[in-house]
N, C-alpha and C. Protein backbone atom coordinates (compact mmCIF):
# COMPACT_ATOMS: atom_id res chain seq x y z
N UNK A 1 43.60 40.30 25.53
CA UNK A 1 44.85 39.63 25.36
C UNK A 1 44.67 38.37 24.53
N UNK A 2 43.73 37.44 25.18
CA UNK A 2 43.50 36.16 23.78
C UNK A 2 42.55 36.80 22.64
N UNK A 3 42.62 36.43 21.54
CA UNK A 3 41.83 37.11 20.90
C UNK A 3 41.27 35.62 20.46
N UNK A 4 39.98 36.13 20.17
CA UNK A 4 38.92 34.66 19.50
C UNK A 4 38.36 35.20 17.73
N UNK A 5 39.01 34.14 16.81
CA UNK A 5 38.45 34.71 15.79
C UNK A 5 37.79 33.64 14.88
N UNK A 6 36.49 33.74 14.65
CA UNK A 6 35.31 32.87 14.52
C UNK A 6 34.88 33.09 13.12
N UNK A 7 35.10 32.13 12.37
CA UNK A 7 35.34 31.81 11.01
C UNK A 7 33.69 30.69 11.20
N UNK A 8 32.84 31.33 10.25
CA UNK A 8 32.11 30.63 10.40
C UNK A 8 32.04 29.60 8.26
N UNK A 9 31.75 28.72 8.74
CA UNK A 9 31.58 27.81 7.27
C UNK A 9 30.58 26.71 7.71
N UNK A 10 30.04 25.89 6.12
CA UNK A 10 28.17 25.14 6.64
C UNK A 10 28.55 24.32 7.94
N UNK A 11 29.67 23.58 8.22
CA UNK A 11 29.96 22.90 9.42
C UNK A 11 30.90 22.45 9.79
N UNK A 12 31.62 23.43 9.80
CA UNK A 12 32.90 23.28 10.89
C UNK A 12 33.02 25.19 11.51
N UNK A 13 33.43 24.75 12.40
CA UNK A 13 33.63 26.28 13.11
C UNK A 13 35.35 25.84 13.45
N UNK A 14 36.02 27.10 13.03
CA UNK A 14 37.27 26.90 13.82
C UNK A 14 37.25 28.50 14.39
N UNK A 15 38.50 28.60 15.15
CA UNK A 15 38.80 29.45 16.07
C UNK A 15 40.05 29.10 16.61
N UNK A 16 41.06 30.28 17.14
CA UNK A 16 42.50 30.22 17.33
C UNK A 16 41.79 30.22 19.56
N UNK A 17 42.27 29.67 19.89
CA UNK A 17 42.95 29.65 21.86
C UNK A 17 44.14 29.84 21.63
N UNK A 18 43.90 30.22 23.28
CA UNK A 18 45.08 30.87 23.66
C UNK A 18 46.26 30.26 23.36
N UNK A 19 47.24 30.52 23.29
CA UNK A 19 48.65 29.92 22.95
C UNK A 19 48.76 29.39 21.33
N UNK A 20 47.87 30.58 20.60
CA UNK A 20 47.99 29.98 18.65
C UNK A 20 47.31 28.89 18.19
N UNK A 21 46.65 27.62 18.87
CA UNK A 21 46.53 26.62 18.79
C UNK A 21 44.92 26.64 18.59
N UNK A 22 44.68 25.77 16.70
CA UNK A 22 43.56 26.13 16.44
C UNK A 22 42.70 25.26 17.18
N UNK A 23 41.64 24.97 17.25
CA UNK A 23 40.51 24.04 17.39
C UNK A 23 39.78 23.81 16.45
N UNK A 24 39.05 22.88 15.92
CA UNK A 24 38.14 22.90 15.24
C UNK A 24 37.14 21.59 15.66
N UNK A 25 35.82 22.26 15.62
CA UNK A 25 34.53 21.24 15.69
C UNK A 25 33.39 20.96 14.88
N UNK A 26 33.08 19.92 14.65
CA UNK A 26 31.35 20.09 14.28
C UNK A 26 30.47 20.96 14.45
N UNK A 27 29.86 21.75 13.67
CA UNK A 27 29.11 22.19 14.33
C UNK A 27 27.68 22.05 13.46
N UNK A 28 26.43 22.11 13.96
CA UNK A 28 25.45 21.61 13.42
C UNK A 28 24.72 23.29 12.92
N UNK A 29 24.59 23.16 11.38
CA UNK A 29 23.99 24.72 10.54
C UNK A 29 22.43 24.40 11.08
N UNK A 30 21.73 25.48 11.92
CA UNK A 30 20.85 25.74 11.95
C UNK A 30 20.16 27.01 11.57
N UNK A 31 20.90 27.51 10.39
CA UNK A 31 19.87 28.36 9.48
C UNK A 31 19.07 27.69 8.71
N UNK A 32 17.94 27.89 8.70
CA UNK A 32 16.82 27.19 8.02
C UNK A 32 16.82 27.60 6.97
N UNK A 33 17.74 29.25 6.60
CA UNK A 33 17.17 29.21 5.09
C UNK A 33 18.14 28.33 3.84
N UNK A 34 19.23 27.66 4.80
CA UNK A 34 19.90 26.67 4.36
C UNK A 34 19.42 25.62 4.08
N UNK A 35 18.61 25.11 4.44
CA UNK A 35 17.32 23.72 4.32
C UNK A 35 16.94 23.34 2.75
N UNK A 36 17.67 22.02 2.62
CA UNK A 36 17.09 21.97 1.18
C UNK A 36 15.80 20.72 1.51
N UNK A 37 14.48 21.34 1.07
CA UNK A 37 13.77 20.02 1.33
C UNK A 37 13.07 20.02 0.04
N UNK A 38 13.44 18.64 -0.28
CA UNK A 38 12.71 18.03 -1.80
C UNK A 38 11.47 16.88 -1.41
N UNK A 39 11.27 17.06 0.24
CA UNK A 39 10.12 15.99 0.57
C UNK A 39 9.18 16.72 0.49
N UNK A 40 7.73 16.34 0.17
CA UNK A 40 6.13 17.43 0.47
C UNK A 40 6.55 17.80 1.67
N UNK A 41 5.93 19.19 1.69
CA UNK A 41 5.62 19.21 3.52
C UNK A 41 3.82 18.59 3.92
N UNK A 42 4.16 18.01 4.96
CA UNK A 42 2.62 16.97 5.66
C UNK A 42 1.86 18.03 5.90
N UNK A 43 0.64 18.24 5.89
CA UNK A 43 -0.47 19.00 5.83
C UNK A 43 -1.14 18.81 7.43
N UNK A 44 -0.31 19.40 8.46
CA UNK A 44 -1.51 19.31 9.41
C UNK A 44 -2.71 19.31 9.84
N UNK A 45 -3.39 20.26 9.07
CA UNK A 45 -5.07 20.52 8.75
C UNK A 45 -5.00 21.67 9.45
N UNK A 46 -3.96 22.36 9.82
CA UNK A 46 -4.17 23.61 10.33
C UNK A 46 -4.34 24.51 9.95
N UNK A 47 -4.47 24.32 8.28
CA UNK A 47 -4.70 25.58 7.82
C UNK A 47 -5.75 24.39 6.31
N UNK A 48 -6.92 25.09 6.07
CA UNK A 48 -7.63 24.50 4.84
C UNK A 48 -8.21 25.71 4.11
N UNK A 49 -8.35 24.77 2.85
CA UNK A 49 -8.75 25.81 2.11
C UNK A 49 -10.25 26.28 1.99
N UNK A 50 -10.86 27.25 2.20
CA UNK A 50 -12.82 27.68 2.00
C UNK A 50 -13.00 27.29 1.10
N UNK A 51 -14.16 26.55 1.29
CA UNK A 51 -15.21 26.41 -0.14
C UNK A 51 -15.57 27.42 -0.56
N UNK A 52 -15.47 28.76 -0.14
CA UNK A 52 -15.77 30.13 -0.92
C UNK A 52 -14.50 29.86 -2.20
N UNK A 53 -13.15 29.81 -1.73
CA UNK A 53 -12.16 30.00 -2.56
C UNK A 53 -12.39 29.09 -3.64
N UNK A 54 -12.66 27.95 -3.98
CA UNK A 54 -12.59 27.34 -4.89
C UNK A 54 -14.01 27.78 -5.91
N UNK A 55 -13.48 27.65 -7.24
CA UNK A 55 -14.45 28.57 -8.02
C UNK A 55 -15.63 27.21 -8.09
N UNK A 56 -16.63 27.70 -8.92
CA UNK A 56 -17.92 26.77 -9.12
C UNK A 56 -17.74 25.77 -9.98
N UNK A 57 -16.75 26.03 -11.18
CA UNK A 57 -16.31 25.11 -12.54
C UNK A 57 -15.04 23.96 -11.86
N UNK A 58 -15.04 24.18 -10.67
CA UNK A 58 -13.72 23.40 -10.21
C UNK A 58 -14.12 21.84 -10.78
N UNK A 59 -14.92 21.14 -10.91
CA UNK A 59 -15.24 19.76 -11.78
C UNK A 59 -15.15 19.62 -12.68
N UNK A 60 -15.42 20.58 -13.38
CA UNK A 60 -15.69 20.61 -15.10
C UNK A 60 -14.49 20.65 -15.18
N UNK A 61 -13.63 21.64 -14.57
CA UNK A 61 -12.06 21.79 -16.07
C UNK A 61 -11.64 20.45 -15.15
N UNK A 62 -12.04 19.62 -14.17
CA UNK A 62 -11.25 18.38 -13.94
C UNK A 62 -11.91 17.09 -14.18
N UNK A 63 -12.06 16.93 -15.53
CA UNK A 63 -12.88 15.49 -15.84
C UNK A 63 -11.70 14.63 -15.88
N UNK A 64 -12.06 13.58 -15.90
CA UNK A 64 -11.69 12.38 -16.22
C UNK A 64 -11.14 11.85 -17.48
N UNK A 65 -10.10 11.88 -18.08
CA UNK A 65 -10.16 11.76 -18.79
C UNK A 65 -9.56 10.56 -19.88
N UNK A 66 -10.37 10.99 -21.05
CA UNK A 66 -10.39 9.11 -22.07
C UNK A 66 -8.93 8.79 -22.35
N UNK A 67 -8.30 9.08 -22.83
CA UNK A 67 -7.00 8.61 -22.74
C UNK A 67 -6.26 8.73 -21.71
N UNK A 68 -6.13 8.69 -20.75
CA UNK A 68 -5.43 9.04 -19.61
C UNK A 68 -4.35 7.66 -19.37
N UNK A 69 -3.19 8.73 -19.07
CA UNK A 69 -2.14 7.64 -19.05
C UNK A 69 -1.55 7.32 -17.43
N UNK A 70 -2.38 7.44 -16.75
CA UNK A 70 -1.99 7.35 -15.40
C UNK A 70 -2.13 5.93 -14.93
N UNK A 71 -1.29 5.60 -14.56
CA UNK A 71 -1.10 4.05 -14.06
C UNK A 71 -2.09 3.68 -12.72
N UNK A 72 -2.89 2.24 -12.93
CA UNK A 72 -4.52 2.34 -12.49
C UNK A 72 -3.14 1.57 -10.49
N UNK A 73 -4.04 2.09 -9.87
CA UNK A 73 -3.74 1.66 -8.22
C UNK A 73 -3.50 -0.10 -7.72
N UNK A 74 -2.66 0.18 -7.04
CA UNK A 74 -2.42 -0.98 -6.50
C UNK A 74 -3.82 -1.94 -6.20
N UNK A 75 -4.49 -2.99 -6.77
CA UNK A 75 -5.79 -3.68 -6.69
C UNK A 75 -6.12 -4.06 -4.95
N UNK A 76 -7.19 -4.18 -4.50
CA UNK A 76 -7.48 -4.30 -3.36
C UNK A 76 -8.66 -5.72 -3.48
N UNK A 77 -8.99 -6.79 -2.78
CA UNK A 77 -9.04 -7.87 -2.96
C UNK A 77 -11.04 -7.45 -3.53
N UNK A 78 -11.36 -6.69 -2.58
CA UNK A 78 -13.00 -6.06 -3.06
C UNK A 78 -12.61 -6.15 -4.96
N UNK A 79 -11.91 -5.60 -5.71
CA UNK A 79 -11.86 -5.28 -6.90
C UNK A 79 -11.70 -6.71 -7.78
N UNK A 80 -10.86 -7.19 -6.78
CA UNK A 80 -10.66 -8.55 -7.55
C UNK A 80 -12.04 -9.37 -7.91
N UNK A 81 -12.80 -9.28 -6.52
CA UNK A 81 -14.47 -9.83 -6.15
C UNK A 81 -15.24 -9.40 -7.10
N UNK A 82 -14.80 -8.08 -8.17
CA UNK A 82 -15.70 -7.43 -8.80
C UNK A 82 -15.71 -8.25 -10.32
N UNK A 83 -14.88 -9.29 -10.40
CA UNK A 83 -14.67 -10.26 -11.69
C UNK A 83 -15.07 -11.15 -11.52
N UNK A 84 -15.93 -11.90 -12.56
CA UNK A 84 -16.35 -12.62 -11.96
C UNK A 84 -16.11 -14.61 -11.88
N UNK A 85 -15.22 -13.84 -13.52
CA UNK A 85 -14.13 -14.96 -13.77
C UNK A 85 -13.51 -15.89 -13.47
N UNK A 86 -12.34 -14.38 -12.87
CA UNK A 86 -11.26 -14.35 -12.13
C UNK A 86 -11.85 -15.17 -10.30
N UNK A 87 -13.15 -15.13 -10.22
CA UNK A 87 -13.39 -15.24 -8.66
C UNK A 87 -13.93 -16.90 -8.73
N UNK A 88 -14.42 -17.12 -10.35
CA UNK A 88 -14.66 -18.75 -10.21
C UNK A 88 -13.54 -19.41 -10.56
N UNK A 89 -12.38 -18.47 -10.78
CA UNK A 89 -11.25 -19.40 -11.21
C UNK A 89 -10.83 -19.97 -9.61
N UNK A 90 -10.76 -18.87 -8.78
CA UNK A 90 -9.92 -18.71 -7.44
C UNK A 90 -10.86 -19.84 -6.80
N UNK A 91 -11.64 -19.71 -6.54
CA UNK A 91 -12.79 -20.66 -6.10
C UNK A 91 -12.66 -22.12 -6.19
N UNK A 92 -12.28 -22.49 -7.66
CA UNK A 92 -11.86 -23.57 -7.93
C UNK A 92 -10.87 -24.17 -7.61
N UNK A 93 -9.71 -23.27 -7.57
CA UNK A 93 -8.74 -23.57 -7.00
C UNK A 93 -8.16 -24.01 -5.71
N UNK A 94 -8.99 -22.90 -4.79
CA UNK A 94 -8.56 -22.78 -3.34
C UNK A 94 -10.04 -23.23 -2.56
N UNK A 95 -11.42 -24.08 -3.38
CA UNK A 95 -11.97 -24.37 -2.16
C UNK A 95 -11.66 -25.76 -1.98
N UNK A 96 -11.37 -26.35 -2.85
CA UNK A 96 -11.48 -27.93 -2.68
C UNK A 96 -10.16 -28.59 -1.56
N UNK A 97 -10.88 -29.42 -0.85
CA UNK A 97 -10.06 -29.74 0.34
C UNK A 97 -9.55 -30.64 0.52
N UNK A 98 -8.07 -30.95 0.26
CA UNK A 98 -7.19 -32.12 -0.12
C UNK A 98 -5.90 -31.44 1.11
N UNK A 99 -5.53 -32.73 1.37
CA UNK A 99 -4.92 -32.16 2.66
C UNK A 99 -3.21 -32.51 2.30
N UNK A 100 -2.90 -32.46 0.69
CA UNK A 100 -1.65 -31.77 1.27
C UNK A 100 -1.30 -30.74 -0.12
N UNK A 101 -2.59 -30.25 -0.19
CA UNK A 101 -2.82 -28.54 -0.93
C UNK A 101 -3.19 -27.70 -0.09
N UNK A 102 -2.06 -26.66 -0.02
CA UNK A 102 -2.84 -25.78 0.89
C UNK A 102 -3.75 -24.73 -0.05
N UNK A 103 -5.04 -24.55 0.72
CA UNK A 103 -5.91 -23.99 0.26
C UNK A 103 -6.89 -22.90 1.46
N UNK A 104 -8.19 -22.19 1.18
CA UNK A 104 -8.36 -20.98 1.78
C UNK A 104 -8.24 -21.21 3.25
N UNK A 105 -7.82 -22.44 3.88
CA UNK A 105 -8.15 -22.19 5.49
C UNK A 105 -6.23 -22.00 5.75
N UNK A 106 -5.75 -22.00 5.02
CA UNK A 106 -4.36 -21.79 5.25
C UNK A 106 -4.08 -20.54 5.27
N UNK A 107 -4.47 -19.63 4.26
CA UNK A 107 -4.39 -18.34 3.68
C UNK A 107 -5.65 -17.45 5.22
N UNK A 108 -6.93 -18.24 5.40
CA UNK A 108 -7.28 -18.00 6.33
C UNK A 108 -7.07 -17.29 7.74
N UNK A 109 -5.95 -18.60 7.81
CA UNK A 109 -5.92 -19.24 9.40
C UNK A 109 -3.84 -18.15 9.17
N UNK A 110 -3.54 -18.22 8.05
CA UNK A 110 -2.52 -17.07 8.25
C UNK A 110 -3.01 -15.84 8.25
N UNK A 111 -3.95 -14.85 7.86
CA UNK A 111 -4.77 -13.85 8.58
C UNK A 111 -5.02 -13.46 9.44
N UNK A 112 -5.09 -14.53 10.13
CA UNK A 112 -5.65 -14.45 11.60
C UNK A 112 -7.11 -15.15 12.34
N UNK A 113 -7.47 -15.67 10.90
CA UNK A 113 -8.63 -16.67 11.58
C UNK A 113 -8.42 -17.42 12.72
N UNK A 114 -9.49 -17.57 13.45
CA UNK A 114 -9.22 -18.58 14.62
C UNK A 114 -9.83 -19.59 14.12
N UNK A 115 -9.50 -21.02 14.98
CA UNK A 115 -9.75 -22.49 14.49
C UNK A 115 -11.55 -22.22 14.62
N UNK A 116 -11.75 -22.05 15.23
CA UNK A 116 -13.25 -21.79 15.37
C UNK A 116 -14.01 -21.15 14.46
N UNK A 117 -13.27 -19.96 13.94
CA UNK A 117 -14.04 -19.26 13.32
C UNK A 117 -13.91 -20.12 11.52
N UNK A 118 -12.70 -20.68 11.41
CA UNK A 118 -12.37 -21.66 10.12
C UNK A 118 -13.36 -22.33 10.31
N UNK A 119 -13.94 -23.26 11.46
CA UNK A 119 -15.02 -24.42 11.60
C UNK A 119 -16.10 -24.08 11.50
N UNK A 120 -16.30 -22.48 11.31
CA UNK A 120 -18.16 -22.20 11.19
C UNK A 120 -17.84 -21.82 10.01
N UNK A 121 -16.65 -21.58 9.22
CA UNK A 121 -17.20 -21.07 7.74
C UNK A 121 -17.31 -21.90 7.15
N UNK A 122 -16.80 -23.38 7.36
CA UNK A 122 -16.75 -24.80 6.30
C UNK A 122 -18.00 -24.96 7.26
N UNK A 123 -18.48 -24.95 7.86
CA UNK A 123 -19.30 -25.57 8.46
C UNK A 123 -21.25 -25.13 7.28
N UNK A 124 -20.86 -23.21 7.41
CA UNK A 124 -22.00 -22.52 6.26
C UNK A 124 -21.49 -23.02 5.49
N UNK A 125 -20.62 -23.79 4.18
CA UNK A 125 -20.50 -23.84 3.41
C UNK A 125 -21.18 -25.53 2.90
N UNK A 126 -21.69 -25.79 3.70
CA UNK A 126 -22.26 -27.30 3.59
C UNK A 126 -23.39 -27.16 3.75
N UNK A 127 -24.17 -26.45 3.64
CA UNK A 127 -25.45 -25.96 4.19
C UNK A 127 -26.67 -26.32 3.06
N UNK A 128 -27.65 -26.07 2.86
CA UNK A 128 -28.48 -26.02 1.67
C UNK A 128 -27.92 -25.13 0.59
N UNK A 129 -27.61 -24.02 0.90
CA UNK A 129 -26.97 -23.14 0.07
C UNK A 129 -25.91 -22.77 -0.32
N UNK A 130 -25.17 -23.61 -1.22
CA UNK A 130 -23.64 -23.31 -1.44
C UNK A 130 -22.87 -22.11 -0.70
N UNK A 131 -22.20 -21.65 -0.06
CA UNK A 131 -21.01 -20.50 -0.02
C UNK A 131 -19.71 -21.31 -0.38
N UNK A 132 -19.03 -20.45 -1.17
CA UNK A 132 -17.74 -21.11 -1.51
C UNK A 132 -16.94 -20.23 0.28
N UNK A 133 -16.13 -21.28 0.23
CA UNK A 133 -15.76 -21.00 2.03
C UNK A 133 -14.07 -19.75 1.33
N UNK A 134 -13.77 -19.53 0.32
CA UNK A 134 -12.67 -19.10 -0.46
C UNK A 134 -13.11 -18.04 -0.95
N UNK A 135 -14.27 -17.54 -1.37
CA UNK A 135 -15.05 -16.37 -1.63
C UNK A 135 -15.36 -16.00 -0.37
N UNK A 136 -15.99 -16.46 1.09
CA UNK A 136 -15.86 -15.78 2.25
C UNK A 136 -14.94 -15.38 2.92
N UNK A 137 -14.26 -15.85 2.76
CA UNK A 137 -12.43 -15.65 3.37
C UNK A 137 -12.30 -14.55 2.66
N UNK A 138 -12.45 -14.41 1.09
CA UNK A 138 -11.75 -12.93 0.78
C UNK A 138 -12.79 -12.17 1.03
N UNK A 139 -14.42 -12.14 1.22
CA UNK A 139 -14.95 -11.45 1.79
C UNK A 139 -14.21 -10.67 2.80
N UNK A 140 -14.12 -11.49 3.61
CA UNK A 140 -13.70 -10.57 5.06
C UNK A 140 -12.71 -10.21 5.26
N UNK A 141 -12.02 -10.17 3.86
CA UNK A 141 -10.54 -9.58 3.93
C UNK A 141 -10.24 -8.72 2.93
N UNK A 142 -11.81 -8.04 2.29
CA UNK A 142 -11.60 -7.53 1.12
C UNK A 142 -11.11 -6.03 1.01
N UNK A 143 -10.50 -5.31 2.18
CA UNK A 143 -10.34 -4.24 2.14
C UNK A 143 -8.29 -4.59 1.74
N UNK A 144 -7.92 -6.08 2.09
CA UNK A 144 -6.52 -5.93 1.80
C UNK A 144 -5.91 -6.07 0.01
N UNK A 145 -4.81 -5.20 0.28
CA UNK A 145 -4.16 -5.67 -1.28
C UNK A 145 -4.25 -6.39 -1.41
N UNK A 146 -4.29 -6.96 -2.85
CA UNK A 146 -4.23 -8.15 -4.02
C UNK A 146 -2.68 -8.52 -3.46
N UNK A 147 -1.62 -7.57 -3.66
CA UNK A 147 -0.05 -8.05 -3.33
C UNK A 147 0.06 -9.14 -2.15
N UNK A 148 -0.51 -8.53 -1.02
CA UNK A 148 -0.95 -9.37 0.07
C UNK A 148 -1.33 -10.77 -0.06
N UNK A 149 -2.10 -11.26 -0.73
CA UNK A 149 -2.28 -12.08 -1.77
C UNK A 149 -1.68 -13.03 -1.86
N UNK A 150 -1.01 -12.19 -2.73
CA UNK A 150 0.15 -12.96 -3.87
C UNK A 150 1.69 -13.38 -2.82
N UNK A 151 1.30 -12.60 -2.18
CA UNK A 151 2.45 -13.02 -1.47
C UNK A 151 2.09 -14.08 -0.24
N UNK A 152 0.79 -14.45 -0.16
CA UNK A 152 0.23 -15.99 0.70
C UNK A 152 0.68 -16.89 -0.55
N UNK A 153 0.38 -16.30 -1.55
CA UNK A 153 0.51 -17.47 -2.68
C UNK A 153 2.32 -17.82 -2.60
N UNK A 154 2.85 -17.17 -2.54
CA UNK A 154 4.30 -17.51 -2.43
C UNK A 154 4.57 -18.37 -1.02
N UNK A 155 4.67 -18.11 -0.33
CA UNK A 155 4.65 -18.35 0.97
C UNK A 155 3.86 -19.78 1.25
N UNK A 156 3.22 -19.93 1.04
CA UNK A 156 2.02 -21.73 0.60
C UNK A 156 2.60 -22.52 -1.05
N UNK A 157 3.47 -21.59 -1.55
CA UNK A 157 4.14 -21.92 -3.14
C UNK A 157 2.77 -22.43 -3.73
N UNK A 158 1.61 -21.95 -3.70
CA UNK A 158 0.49 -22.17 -5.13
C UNK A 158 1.23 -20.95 -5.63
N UNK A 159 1.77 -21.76 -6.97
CA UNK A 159 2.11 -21.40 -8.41
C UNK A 159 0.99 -20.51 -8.73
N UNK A 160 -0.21 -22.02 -9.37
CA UNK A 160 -0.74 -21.62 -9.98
C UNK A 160 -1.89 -19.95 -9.66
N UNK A 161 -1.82 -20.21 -8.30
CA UNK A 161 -3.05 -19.05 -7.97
C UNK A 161 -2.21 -18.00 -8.29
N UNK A 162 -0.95 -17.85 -7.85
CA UNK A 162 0.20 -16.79 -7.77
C UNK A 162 0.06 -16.08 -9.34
N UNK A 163 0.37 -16.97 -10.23
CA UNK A 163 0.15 -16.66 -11.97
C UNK A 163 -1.10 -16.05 -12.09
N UNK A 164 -1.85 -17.19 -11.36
CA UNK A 164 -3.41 -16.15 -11.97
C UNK A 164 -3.86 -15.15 -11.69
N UNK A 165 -3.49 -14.80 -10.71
CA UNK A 165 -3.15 -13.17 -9.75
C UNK A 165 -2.44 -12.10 -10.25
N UNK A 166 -1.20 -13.03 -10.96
CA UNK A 166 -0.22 -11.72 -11.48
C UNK A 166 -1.17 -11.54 -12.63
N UNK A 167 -1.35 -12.33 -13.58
CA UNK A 167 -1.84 -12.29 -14.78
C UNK A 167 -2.94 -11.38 -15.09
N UNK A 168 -3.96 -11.35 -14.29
CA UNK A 168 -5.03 -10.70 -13.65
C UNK A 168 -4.67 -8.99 -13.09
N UNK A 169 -3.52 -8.79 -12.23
CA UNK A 169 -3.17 -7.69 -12.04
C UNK A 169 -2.47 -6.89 -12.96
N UNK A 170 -1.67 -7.27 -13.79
CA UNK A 170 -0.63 -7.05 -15.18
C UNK A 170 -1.63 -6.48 -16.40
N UNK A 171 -2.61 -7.45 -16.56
CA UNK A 171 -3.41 -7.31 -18.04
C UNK A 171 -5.01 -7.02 -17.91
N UNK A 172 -5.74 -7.69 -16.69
CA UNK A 172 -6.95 -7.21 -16.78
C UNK A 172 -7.37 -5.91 -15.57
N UNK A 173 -7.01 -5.96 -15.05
CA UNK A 173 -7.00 -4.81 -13.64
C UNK A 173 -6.49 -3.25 -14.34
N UNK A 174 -5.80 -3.34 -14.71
CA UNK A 174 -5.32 -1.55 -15.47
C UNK A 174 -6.47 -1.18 -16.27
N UNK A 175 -7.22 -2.33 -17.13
CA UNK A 175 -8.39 -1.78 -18.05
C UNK A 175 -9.66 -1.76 -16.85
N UNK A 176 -10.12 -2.95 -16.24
CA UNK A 176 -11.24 -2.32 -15.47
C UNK A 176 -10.81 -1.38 -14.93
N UNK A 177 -9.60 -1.03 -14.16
CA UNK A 177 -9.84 0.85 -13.51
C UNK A 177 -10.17 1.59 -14.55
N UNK A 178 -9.59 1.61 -15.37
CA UNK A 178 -9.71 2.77 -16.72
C UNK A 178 -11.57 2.62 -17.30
N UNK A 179 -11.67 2.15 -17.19
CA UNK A 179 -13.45 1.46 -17.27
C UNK A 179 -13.84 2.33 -16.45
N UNK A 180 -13.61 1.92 -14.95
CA UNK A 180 -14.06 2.53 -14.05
C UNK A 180 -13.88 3.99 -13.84
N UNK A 181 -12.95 4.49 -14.22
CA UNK A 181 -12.40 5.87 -13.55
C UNK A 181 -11.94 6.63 -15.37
């Protein structure tokens, strides 16, 4: 006697009840072969590929190559350490201790240094043997971005380190990767 007639479309479902009177709802498309996905799919590791499958020349046809136009990686502070320039410029800048420049125990002690641990690195740095206390600091922080960085440099407003950072990341950093890689 009621009759139900089920009109299906991507998301709305309607249908007539009893007494003529349509309804209509949301309804959520769960056909998957409807799925548009333009993201990678994430690689669980549940499935890898054999080192049988990959042929023996797999290196050779993938060298490195001399012109390569691939834009070199975001710098990591180790890379910066690898200039040696660039590391007596920073040095100069950020070891000398004038107290209303902020310099490496600021950049430090925003890291996460503790007061203690700031007081034994100025402390080696007075020693018989020079350590610049601004070259140890990025020591132990050399696995973070350069951006990271640059953005203490904003944040403390040194200009100048900020410039010499960009300047450094912009013009000399794209050629040492390309050097390198």
């Amino acid at each position: 006697m009621c009759e139900t007639i089920v009109v299906n479309m991507t998301s709305l479902k309607a249908f007539t009840e009893p007494f003529g009177r349509v309804a209509s709802e949301p309804v959520e498309d769960t056909d998957p072969s409807s799925f548009i996905t333009d993201m990678p799919v994430e690689n669980d590791s549940s499935e890898f590929i054999p080192s049988s499958t990959v042929s023996s020349d797999f290196g050779k046809e993938h060298k490195p190559c001399k012109e390569c136009l691939c834009s070199a990686p975001p710098p990591k502070i180790s890379d910066l350490m690898n200039d040696e320039d660039l590391l007596y410029t920073l040095r100069l800048k950020l070891d000398p201790t004038h107290c209303t420049v902020k310099n490496w125990k600021n950049f430090a002690s925003r890291w996460g240094m503790s007061y203690d641990e700031l007081t034994l690195l100025e402390q080696r740095t007075h020693g018989p043997i020079y350590h610049s206390p601004t070259q140890e600091f990025l020591l132990r922080y050399n696995q973070k971005p350069v951006t990271e960085l640059t953005a203490l440099c904003q944040l403390y407003q040194r200009i100048d380190v900020l410039r010499l950072l960009q300047r450094w990341m912009e013009n000399d950093w794209p050629s040492r990767w390309q050097q390198a890689h």
